[in-house]
Protein backbone atom coordinates (compact mmCIF):
# COMPACT_ATOMS: atom_id res chain seq x y z
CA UNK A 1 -26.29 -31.15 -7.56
CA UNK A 2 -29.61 -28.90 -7.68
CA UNK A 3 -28.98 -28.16 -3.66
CA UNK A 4 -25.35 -27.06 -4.56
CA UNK A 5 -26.24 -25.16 -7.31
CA UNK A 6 -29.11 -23.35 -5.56
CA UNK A 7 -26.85 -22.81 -2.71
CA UNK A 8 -24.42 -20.84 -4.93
CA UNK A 9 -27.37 -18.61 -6.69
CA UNK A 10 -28.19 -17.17 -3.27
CA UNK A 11 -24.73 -16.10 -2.56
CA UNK A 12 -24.36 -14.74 -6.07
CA UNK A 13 -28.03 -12.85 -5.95
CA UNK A 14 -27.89 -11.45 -2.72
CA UNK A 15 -24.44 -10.91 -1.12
CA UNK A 16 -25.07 -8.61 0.94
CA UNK A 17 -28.40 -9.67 2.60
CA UNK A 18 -26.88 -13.27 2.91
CA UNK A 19 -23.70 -11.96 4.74
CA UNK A 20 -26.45 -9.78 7.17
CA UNK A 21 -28.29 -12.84 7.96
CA UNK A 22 -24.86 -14.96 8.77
CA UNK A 23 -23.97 -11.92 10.89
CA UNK A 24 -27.39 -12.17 12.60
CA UNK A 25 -26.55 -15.70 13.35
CA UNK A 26 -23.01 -15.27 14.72
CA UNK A 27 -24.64 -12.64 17.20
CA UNK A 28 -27.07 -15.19 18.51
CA UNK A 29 -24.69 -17.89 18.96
CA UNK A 30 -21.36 -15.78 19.87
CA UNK A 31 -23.11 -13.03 21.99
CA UNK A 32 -22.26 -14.12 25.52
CA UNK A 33 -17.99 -14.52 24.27
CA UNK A 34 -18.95 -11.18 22.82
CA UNK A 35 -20.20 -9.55 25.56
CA UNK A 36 -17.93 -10.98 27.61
CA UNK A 37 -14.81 -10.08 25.75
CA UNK A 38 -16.40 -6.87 25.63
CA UNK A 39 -16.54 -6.50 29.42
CA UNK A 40 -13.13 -7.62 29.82
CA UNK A 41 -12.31 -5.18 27.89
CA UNK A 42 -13.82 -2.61 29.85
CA UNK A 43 -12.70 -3.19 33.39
CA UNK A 44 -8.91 -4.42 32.47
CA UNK A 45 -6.52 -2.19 30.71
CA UNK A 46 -4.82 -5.22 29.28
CA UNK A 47 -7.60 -5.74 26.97
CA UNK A 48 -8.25 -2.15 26.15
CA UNK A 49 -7.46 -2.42 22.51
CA UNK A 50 -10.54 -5.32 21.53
CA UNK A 51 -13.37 -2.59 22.30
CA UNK A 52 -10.99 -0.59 18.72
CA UNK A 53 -10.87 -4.16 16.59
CA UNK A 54 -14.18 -4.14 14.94
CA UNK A 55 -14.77 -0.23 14.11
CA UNK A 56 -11.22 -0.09 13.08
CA UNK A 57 -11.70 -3.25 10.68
CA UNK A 58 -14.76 -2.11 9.22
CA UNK A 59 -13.35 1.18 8.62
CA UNK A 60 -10.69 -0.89 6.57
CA UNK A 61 -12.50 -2.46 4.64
CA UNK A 62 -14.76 0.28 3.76
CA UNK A 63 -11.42 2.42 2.52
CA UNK A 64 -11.26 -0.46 -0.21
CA UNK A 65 -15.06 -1.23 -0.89
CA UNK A 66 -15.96 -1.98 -4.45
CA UNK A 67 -19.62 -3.61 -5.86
CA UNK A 68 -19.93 -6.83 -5.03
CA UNK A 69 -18.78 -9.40 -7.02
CA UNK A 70 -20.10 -13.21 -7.61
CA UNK A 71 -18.98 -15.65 -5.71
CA UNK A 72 -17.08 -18.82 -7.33
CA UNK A 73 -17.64 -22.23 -5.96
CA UNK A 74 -14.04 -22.40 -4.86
CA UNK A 75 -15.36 -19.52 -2.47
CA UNK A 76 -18.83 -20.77 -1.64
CA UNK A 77 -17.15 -24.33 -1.13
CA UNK A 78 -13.92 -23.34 1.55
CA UNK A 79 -16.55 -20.43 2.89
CA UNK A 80 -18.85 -23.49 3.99
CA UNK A 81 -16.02 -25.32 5.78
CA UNK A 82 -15.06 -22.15 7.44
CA UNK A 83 -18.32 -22.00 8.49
CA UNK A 84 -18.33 -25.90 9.70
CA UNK A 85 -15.12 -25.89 11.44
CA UNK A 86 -16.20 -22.55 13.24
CA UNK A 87 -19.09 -24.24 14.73
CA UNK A 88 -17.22 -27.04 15.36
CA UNK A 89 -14.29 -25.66 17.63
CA UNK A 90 -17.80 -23.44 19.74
CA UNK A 91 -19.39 -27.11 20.10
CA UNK A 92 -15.71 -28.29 21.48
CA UNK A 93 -15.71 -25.87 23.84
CA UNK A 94 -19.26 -26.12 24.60
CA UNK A 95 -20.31 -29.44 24.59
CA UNK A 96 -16.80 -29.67 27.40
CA UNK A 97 -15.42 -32.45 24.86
CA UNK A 98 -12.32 -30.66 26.17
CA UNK A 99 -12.05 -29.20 29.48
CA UNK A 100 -10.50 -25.78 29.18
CA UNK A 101 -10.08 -22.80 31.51
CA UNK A 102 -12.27 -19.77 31.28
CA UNK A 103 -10.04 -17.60 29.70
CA UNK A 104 -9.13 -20.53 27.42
CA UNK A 105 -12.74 -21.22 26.45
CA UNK A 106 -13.14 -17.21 25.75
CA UNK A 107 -10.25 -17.26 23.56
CA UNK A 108 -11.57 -20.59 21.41
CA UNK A 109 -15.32 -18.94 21.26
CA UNK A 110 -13.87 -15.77 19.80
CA UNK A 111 -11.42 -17.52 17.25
CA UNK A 112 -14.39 -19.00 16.44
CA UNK A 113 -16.74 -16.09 15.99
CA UNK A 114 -13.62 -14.58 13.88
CA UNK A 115 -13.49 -17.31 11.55
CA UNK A 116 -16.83 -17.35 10.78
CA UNK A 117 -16.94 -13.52 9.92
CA UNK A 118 -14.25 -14.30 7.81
CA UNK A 119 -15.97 -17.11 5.97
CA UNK A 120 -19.36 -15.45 5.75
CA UNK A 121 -17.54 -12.61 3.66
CA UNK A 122 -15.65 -15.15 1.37
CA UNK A 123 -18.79 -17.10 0.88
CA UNK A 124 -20.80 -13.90 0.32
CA UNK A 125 -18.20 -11.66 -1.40
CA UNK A 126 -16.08 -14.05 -3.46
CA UNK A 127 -12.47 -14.85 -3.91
CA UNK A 128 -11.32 -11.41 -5.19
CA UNK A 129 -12.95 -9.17 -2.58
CA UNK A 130 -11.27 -11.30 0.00
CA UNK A 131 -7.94 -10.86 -1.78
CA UNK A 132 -8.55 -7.10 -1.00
CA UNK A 133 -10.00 -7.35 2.32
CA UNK A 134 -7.50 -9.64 3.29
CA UNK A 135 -5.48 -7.28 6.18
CA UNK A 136 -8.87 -5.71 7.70
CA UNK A 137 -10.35 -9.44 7.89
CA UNK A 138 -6.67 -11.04 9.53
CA UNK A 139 -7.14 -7.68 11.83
CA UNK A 140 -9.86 -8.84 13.09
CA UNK A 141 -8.04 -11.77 15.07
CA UNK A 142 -6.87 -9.23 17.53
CA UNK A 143 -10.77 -9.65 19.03
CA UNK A 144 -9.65 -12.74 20.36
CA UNK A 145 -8.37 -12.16 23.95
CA UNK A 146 -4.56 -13.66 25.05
CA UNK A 147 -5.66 -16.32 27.60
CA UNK A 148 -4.00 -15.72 30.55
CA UNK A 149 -0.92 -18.39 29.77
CA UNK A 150 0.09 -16.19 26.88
CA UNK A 151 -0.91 -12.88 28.61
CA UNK A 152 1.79 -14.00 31.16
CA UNK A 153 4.41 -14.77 28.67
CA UNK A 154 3.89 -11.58 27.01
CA UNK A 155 4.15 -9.52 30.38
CA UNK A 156 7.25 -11.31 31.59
CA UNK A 157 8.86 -10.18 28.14
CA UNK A 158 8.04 -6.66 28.70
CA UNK A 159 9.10 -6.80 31.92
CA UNK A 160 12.61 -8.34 31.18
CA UNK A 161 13.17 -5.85 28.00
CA UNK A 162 12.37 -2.91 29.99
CA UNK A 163 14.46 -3.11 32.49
CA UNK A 164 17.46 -4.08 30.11
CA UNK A 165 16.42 -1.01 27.93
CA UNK A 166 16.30 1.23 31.67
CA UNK A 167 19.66 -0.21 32.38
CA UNK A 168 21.27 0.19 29.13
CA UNK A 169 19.97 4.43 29.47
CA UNK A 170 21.67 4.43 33.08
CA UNK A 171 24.77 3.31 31.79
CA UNK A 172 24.48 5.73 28.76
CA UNK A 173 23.67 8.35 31.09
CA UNK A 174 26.85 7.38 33.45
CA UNK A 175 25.03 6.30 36.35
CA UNK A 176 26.22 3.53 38.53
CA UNK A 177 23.29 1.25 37.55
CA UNK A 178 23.03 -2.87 38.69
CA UNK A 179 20.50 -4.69 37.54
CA UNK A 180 18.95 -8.56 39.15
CA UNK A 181 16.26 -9.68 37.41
CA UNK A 182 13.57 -6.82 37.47
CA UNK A 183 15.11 -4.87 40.20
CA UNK A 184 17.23 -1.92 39.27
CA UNK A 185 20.03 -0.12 41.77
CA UNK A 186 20.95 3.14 40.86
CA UNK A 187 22.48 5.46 43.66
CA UNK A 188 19.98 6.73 46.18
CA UNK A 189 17.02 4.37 44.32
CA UNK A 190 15.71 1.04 43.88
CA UNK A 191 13.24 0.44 41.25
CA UNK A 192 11.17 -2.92 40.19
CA UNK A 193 9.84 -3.07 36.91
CA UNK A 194 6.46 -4.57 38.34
CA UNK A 195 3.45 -6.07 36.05
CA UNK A 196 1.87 -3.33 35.86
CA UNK A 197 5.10 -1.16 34.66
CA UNK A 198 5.04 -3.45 31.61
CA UNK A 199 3.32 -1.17 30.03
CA UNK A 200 1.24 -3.72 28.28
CA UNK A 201 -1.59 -1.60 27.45
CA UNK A 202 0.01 0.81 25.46
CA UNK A 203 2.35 -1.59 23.51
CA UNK A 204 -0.89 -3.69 22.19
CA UNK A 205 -2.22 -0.39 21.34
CA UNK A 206 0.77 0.59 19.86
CA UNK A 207 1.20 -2.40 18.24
CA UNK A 208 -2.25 -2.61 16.73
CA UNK A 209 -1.87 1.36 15.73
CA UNK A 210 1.13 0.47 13.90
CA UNK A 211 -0.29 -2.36 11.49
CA UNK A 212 -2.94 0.15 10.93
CA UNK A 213 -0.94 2.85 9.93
CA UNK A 214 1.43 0.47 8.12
CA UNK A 215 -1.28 -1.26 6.05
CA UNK A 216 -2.58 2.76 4.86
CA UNK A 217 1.01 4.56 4.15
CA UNK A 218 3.06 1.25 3.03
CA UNK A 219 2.36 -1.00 -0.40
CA UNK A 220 5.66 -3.35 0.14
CA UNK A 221 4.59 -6.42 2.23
CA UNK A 222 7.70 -6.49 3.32
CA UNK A 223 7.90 -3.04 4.82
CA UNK A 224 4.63 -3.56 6.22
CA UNK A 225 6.50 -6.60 8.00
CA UNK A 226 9.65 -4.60 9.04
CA UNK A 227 7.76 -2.03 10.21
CA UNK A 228 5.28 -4.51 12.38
CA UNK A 229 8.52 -6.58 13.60
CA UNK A 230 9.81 -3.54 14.96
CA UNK A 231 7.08 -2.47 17.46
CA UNK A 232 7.90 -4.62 19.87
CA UNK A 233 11.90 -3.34 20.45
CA UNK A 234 9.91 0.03 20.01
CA UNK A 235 7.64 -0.50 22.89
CA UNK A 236 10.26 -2.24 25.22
CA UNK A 237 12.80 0.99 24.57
CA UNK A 238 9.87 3.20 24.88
CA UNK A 239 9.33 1.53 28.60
CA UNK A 240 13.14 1.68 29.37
CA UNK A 241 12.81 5.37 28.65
CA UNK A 242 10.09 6.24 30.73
CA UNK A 243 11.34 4.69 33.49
CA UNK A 244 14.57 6.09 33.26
CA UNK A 245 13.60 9.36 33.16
CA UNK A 246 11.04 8.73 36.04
CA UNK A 247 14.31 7.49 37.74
CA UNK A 248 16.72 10.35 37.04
CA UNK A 249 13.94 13.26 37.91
CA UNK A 250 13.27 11.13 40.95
CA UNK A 251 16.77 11.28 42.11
CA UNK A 252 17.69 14.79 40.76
CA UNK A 253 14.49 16.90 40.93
CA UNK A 254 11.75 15.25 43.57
CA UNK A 255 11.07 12.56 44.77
CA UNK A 256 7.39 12.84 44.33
CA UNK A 257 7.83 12.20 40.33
CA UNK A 258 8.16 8.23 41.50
CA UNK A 259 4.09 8.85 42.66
CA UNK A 260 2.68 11.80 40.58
CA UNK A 261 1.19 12.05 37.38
CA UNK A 262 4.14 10.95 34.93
CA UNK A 263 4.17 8.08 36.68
CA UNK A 264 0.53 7.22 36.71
CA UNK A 265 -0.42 9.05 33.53
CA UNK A 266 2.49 9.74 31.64
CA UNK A 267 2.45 6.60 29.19
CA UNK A 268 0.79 9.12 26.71
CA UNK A 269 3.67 11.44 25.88
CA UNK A 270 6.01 7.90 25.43
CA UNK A 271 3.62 6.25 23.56
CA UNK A 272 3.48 9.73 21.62
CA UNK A 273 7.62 8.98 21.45
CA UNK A 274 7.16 5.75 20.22
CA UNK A 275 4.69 6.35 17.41
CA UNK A 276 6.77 9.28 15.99
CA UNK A 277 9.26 6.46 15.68
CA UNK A 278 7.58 4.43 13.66
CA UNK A 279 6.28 7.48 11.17
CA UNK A 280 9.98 8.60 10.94
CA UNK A 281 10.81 4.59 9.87
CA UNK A 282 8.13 4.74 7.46
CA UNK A 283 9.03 7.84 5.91
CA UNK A 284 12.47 6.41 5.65
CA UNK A 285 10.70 3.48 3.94
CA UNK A 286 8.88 5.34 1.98
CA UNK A 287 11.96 7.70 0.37
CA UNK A 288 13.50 3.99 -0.25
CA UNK A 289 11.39 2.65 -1.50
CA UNK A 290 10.58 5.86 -4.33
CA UNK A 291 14.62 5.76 -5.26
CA UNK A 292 14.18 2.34 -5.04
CA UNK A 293 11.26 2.72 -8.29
CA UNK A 294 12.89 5.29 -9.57
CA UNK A 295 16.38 3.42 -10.12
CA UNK A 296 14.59 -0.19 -11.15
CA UNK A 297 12.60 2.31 -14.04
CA UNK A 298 15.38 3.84 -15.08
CA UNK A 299 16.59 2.84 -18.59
CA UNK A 300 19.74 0.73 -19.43
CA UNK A 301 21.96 4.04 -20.81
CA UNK A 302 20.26 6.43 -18.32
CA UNK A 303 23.18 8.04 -16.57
């Protein structure tokens, strides 16, 4: 197995050059998905949070950077079929052995491209670094864009939530409030909780914010989880707020607030809301999780 063997030498002599050159490669076979995701990215506020993905991953796995170590042949061996099936699902879409959509194809050519960063670092870095670098790599699936079937699905969600969450702050409130589908009737007011009040911008960012923030302040995987579960309640109440409060200083201040700037620009101060939210749940996470230590260390006759 002299190929094998020599193979495996490179990988163990020169990580870092080797991972370089397989980056060099993605770029010249993914650059078009790239720069198209990129674009997308650019001109639709759906998409805002890919142009974040890569710095933000990087940055990750920087935090936790240690020498690198040699690769096993485990590694070298399930980095090469990464590597294969990567190229594989671009010559799919490609080659049109399945017809796809566009948005389909841009989502298969960026899985791709994702896999095969993640493969070049296993094959480059070994088993262990991966083990560390686990989160930052898995982060760097949200480059792949929703196509639009799951874009849809998502929005519709939001949608439905955030009027249920509006309604449920009406009725909380004590105003006469009836709700048919996305259409709200409150005294005085009609309201439709339209695509683009989905607010489906801010609860990817939110949502991608959060399993950063998580990943830094949390050890627990399974606060890290709770914590990530809970965005998406987060974002739909966050939603229901704003547009309740839109609502009520519509009706009881002016009726320019359904136009002005809280409308338009105003998702800041309830994303602001939202993330407070989730440090407040993971300071309550944290405190547990310290009594939590502090009672499992304690000694049989401690009092």
């Amino acid at each position: 197995m002299p190929g094998k063997r020599n193979r495996e030498s490179l990988f163990k002599l020169f990580p870092l050059s080797t991972f370089s050159f397989l980056g060099a490669v993605s770029l010249a076979i993914w650059w078009r998905p790239l720069s198209s995701s990129f674009a997308l990215a650019s001109r639709d506020d759906q998409y805002t949070h890919l142009l974040l993905i890569v710095p933000v991953g990087v940055a990750l796995i920087f935090v936790d950077w240690k020498s690198p170590e040699r690769s096993t042949g485990l590694s070298v061996s399930i980095g090469s079929v990464l590597l294969v099936v990567a190229v594989l699902m671009t010559a799919v879409v490609r080659l049109r052995v399945v017809v796809l959509p566009s948005d389909v194809q841009l989502s298969v050519n960026m899985l791709a491209l994702v896999v095969w960063w993640i493969a070049a670092f296993l094959l480059c870095f070994g088993g262990r670094a991966f083990r560390r670098a686990l989160f930052p790599l898995c982060f760097l699936l949200w480059m792949v864009p929703f196509p639009d079937f799951v874009l849809n699905a998502v929005v519709s969600l939001l949608q439905q939530g955030s009027a249920a969450a509006a309604h449920l702050f009406f009725a909380v409130a004590g105003v006469q409030v009836e709700q048919r589908g996305v259409l709200l009737h409150i005294p005085g007011l009609t309201l439709e909780v339209a695509r683009e009040c989905s607010s489906i911008r801010s609860s990817l960012m939110l949502m991608v914010t959060t399993m950063v923030i998580a990943q830094l302040l949390l050890r627990s995987a399974w606060q890290k989880a709770l914590v990530i579960a809970i965005v998406v309640p987060f974002s739909i109440i966050k939603n229901g707020l704003r547009i309740f409060t839109i609502a009520m200083l519509a009706t009881r201040v002016d009726p320019s607030y359904l136009t002005g700037k809280l409308h338009h620009d105003g998702g800041i101060v309830f994303f602001a809301i939202a993330l407070a939210a989730v440090f407040g749940l993971i300071w309550i996470l944290k405190r547990t999780g310290v009594d939590a230590v502090r009672i499992t260390g304690m000694h049989p006759g401690s009092p």
